[in-house]
Structure formats: C-alpha cells, structure tokens
N, C-alpha and C. Protein backbone atom coordinates (compact mmCIF):
# COMPACT_ATOMS: atom_id res chain seq x y z
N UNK A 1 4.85 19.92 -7.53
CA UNK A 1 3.48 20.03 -6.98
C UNK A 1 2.98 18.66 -6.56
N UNK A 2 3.44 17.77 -7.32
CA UNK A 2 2.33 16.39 -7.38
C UNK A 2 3.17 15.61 -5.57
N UNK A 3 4.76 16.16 -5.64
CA UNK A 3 5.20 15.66 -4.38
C UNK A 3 4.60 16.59 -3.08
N UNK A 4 4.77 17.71 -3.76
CA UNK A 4 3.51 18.64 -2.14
C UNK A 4 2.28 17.51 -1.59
N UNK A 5 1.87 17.44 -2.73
CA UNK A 5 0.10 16.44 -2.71
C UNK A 5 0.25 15.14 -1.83
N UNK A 6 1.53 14.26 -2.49
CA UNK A 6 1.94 13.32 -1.77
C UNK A 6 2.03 13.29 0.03
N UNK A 7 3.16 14.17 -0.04
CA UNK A 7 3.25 14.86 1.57
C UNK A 7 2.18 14.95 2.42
N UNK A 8 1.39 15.66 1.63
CA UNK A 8 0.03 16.50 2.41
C UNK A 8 -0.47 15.31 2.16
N UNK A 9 -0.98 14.57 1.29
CA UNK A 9 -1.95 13.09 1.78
C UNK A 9 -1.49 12.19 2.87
N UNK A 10 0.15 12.26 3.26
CA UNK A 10 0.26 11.40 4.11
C UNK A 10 0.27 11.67 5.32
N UNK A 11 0.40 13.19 5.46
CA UNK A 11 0.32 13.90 7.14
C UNK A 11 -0.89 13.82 7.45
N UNK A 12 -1.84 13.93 6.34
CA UNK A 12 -3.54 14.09 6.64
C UNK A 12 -3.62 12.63 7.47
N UNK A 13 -3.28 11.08 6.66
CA UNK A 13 -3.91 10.47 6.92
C UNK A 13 -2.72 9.91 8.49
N UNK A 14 -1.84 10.43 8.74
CA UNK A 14 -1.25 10.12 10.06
C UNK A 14 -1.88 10.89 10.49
N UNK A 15 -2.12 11.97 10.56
CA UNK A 15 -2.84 12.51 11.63
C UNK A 15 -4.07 12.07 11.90
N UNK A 16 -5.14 11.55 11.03
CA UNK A 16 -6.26 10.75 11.44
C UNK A 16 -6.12 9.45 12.02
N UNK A 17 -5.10 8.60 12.14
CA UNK A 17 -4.17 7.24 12.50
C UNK A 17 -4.14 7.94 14.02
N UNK A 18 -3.66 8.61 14.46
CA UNK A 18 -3.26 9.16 15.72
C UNK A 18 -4.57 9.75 16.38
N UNK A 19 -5.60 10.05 16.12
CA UNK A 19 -7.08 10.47 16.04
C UNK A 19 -7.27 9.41 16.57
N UNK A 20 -7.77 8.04 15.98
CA UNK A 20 -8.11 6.68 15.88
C UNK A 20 -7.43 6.24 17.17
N UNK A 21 -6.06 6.16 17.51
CA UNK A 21 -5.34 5.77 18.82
C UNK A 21 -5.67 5.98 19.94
N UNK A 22 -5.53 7.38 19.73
CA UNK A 22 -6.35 8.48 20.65
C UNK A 22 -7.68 7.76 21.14
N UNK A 23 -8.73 8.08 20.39
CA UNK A 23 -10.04 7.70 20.89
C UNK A 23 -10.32 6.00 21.60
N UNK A 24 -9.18 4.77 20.64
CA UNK A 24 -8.91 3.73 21.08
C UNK A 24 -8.50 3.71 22.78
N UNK A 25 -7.43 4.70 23.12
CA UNK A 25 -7.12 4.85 24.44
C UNK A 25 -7.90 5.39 25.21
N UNK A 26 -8.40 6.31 25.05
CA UNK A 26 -9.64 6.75 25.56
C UNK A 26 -11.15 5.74 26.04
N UNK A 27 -11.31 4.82 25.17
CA UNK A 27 -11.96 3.91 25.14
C UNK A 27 -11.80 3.06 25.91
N UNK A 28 -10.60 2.37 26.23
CA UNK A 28 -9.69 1.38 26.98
C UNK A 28 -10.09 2.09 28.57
N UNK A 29 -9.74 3.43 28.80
CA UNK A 29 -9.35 3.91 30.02
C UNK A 29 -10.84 3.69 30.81
C-alpha cells in the first residue's frame, strides 16, 4: 500500500510540473 501512495504522490506532482510548463509556454507565446 505505502508503495501505491508513493507512486500516486509522484504522478500527482509530475503532472502538476507539466501544468506549470504548460502555462510557462503559454505565457512566453
């Protein structure tokens, strides 16, 4: 279980990393 948690905390916070890029490029354009 505690490695599920692991997993899932780190997709959460790449996927907010890629969010952040996103809006960075967006910004730029």
């Amino acid at each position: 279980v505690a490695g599920a948690a692991v997993i899932f905390e780190v997709q959460r916070s790449s996927r907010s990393e890629a969010r952040k890029e996103e809006q960075c490029k967006q910004e730029l354009e």
